[in-house]
Each structure stands twice: as structure tokens, then as C-alpha cells.
Protein backbone atom coordinates (compact mmCIF):
# COMPACT_ATOMS: atom_id res chain seq x y z
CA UNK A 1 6.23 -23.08 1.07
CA UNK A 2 9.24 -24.06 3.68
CA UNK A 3 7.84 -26.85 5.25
CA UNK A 4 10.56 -26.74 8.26
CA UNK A 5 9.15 -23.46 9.43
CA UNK A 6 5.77 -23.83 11.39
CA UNK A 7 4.98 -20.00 12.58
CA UNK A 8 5.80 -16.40 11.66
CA UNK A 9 6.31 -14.26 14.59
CA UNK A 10 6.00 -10.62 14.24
CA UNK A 11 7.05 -7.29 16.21
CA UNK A 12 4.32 -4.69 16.18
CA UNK A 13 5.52 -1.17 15.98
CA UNK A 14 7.70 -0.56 13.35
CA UNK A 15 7.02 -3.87 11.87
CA UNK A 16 3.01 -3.80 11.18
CA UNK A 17 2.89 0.04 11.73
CA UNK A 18 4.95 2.53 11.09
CA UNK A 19 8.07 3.33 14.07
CA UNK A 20 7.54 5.41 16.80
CA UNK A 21 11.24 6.35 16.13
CA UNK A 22 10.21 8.52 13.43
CA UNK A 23 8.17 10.49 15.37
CA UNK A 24 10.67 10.76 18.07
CA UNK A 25 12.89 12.40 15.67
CA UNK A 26 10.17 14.70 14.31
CA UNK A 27 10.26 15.85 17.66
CA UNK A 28 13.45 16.22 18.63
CA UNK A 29 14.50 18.05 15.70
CA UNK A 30 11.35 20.47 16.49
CA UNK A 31 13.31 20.96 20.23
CA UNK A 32 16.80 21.31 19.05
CA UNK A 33 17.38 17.82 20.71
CA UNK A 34 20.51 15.46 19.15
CA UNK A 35 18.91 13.18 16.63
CA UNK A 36 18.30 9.93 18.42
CA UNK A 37 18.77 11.07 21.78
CA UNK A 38 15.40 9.42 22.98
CA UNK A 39 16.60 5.89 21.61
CA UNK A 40 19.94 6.60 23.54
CA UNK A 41 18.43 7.03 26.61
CA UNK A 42 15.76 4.48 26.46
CA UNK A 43 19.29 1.81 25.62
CA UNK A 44 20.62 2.98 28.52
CA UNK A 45 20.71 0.46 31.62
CA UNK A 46 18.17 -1.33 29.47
CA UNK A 47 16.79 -3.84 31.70
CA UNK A 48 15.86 -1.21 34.53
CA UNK A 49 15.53 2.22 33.26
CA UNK A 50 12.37 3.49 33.33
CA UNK A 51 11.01 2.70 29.89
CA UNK A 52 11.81 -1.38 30.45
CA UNK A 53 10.30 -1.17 34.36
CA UNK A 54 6.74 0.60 32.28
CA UNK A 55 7.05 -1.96 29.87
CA UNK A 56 6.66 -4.83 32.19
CA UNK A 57 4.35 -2.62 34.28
CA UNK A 58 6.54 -2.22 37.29
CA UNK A 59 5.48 1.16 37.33
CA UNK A 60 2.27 3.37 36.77
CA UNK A 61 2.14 5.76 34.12
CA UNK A 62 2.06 8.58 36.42
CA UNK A 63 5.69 7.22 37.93
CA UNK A 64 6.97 6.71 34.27
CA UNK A 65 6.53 10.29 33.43
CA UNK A 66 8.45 11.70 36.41
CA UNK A 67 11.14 8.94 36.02
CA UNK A 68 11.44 9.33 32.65
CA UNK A 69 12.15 13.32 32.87
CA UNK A 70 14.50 12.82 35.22
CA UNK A 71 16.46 10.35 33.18
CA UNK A 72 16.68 12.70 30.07
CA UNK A 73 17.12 15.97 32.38
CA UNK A 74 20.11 13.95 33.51
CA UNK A 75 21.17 13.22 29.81
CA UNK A 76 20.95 16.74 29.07
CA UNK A 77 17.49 17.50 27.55
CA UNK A 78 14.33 17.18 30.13
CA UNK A 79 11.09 15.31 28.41
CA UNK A 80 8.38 13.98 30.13
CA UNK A 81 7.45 10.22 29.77
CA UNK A 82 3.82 11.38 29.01
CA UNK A 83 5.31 13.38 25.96
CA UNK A 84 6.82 9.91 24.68
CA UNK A 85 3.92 8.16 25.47
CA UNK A 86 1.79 10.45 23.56
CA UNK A 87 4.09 9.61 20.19
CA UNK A 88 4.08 5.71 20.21
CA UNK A 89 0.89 5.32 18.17
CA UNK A 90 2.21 4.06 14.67
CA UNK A 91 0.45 4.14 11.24
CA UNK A 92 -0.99 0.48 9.88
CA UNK A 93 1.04 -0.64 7.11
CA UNK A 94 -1.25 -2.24 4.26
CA UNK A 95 1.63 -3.71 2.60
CA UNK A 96 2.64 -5.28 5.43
CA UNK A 97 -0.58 -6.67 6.73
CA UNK A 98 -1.19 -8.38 3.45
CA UNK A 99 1.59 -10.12 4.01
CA UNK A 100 1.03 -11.39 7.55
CA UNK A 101 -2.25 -12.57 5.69
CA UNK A 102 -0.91 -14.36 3.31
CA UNK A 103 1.35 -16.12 5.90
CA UNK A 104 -1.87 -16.94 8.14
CA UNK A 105 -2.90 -19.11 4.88
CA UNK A 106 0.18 -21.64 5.68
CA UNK A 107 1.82 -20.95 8.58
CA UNK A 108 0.96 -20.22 12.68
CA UNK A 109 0.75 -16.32 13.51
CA UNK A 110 2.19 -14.22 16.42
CA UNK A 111 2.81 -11.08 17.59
CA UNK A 112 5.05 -10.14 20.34
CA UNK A 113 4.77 -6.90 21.25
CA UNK A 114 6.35 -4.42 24.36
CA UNK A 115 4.05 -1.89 25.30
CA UNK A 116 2.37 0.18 27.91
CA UNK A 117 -0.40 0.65 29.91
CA UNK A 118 -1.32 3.56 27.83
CA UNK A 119 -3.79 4.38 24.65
CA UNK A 120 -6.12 1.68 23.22
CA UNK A 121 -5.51 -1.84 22.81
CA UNK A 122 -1.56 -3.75 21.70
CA UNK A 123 -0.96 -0.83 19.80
CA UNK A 124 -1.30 2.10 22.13
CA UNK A 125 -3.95 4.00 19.51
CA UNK A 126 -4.47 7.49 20.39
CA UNK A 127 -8.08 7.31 18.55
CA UNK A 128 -10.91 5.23 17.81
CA UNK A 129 -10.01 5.32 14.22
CA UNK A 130 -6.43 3.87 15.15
CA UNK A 131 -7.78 1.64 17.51
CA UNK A 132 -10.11 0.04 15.19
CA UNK A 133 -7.76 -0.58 12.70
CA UNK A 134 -5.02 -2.22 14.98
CA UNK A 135 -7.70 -4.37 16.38
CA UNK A 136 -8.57 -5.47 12.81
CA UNK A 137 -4.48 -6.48 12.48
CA UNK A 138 -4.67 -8.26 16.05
CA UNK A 139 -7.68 -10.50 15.05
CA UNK A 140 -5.31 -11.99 12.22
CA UNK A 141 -2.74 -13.17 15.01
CA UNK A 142 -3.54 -17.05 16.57
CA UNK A 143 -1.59 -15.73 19.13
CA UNK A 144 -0.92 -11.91 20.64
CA UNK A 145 2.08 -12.05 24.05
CA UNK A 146 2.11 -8.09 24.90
CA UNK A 147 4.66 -7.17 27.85
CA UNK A 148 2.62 -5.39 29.81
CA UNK A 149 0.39 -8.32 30.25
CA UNK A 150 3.03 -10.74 30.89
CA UNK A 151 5.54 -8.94 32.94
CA UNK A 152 8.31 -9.58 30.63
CA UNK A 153 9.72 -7.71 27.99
CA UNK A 154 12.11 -8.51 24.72
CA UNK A 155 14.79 -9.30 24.83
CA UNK A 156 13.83 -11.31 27.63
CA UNK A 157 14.94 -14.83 26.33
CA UNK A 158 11.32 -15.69 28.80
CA UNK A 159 9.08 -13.86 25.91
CA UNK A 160 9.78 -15.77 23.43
CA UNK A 161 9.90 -18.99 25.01
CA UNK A 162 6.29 -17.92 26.35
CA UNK A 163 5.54 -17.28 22.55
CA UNK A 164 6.17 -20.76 21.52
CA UNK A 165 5.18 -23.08 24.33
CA UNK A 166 1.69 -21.58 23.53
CA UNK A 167 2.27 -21.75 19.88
CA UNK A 168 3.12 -25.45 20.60
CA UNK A 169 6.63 -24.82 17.88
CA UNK A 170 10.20 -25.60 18.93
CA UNK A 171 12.03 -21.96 18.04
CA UNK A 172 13.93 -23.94 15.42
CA UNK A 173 10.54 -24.32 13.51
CA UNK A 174 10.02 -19.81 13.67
CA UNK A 175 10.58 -17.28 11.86
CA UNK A 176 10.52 -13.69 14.23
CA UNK A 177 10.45 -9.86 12.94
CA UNK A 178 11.78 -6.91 14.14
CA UNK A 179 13.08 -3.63 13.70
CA UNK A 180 15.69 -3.98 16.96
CA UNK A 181 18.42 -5.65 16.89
CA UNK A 182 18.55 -6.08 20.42
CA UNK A 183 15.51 -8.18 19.96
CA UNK A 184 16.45 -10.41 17.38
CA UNK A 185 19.59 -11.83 19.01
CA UNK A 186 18.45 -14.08 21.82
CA UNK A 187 15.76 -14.81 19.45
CA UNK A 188 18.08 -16.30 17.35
CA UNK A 189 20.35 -18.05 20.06
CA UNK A 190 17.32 -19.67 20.81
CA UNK A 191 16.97 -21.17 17.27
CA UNK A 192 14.75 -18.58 15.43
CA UNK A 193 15.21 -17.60 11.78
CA UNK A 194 15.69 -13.58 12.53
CA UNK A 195 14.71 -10.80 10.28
CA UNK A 196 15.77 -7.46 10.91
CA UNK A 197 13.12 -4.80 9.32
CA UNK A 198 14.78 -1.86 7.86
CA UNK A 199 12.73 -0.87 5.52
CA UNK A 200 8.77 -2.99 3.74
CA UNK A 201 10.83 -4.09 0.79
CA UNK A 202 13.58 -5.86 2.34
CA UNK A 203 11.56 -7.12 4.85
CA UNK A 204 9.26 -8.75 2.74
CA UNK A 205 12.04 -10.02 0.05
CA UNK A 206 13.75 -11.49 2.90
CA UNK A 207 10.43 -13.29 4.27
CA UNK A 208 9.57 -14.12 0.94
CA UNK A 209 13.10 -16.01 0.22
CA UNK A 210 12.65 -17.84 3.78
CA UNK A 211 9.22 -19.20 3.10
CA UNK A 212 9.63 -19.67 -0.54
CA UNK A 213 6.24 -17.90 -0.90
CA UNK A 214 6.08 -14.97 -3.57
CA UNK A 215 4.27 -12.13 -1.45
């Protein structure tokens, strides 16, 4: 156990459940769309386009949908933001959640999450199945800070400093997961031990080699 680390903070999608950027591939390959070009557009102007304004809840899904068509019709390939909604839902890693676990045992537990006013719970489940089991993830967390709750999204430097005034841990004392890079660097200006999740296995070496805990 690394005693100089006090909490684990994790990233939802993509982290504890499988990426919604899989499925936007699936689908763009299905339209003839350039690989990726969903992920391009939502980097685009990324603190007011209109996937950052519905992930602070500056807009209404209804306004979403028509301003996110319009952004990719401009880009070259028209998709409704209801389509993209419809494809955030990720699959619950077990691997994964046994880990987060296995942290709770030792350690504080977060999640900071963007999302949307959309599906069922933190993790936007399309089902009741789904939304059971990402409810039975979010009881594990001490703590859950979801954007469209607070009004502020990552990389916000604002989220995470949320994150750990309620945690009651100086950044210095954190570890913080996830799959964007965009989102791990003012994490780590602000002190944070980053981890960049690529793939379960490094993820959980990495962790492992940080806490000095054999997962």
C-alpha cells in the first residue's frame, strides 16, 4: 500500500465500462464516415461546441440534437446529436470493477464523470438491465461529481478541485483515471498521479505499481 496516496479517482466511460468510441466507430464505418470523425468534431472548439455546452447542461437535449447536426453537416457528414446520444451507454467491465473494489479496501473512491441529461443514471443506460448494473458500480464510489449536475465539465481545472475539497485530499495525495488525454493534463498540473487507460491490462499494471497493491 502507498501510504502518500489517499484516494483513487476514476473516469466512467471507457474506464469502468467499455468506450463509447467504439461504438462510434461501429457506426461510422456502417455510414461510410472517416474513422474518428465523431471524436474530431466533438475536439473541435472544445469548450463551446455543442457536446461541452450538453455536458454542462447549457442546453436541452432537444437543442443538442439540432446543434450537433449542424456541426457535423458542416464537417462534412450530417448526424444527429440524438443518434450519438443513443450510443454512449458502455458495457460494465468486471475486471475493472474488482479493482476499484479492492482500492475501496484502502484508499478514498471517486468518480468523475461528463455526461448528459440523457438515459438512466451517471452512466446514461439505455435499459433497466444497464441501469442496474451501473448503479451497483456507483454505490462503490464515497464520492460520484457528474457534469451535468455541477455545471462543469473535464478538463475544467474547477472539477477536479470540486472532487477533492469534498474528498477532503490535497491533489498531491490522488491518483485519477482516464481514457483522454485532454483530461489527465490539468489533472496532473494540479498535482495528481495521472493514468492514461488504453487498454484493462495496462491500466491495472500501472495502478497496481502506483499503489504497490497486487490487483
Amino acid at each position: 500500500m502507498n501510504t502518500s496516496i489517499q484516494a483513487v479517482l476514476w473516469d466512467f466511460g471507457g474506464v469502468l465500462t467499455s468506450s463509447p468510441f467504439e461504438a462510434f466507430n461501429r457506426y461510422e464505418m456502417q455510414h461510410g464516415i472517416p474513422r474518428d470523425f465523431i471524436r474530431r468534431v466533438n475536439a473541435a472548439n472544445p469548450e463551446n461546441n455543442a457536446w461541452a455546452q450538453f455536458e454542462s447542461s447549457r442546453i436541452t437535449p432537444e437543442q443538442f440534437d439540432s446543434a450537433f447536426e449542424n456541426e457535423t453537416r458542416l464537417a462534412g457528414h450530417a448526424i444527429a446529436g440524438r443518434v450519438v446520444i443513443g450510443m454512449l451507454s458502455g458495457t460494465v467491465r468486471p475486471r475493472m470493477v474488482e479493482v476499484l473494489k479492492r482500492c475501496k479496501q484502502e484508499y478514498r473512491v471517486a468518480c468523475i464523470t461528463n455526461n448528459v441529461k440523457a438515459g438512466d443514471g451517471p452512466g446514461m443506460a439505455r435499459n433497466a438491465a444497464d441501469a442496474a448494473r451501473v448503479r451497483a458500480v456507483m454505490s462503490l464510489f464515497d464520492l460520484v461529481i457528474e457534469s451535468r449536475h455541477e455545471g462543469v465539465r473535464k478538463p475544467d481545472p474547477r472539477i477536479y478541485q470540486i472532487a477533492c475539497e469534498r474528498l477532503n485530499v490535497e491533489p498531491a495525495r490522488v491518483v485519477f483515471l482516464d481514457d483522454l488525454g485532454i483530461n489527465l493534463k490539468p489533472a496532473r498540473q494540479l498535482g495528481m498521479t495521472t493514468i492514461k487507460v488504453e487498454s484493462e491490462q495496462q491500466a491495472i499494471a500501472e495502478l497496481s505499481d502506483i499503489l504497490d497493491i497486487r490487483f
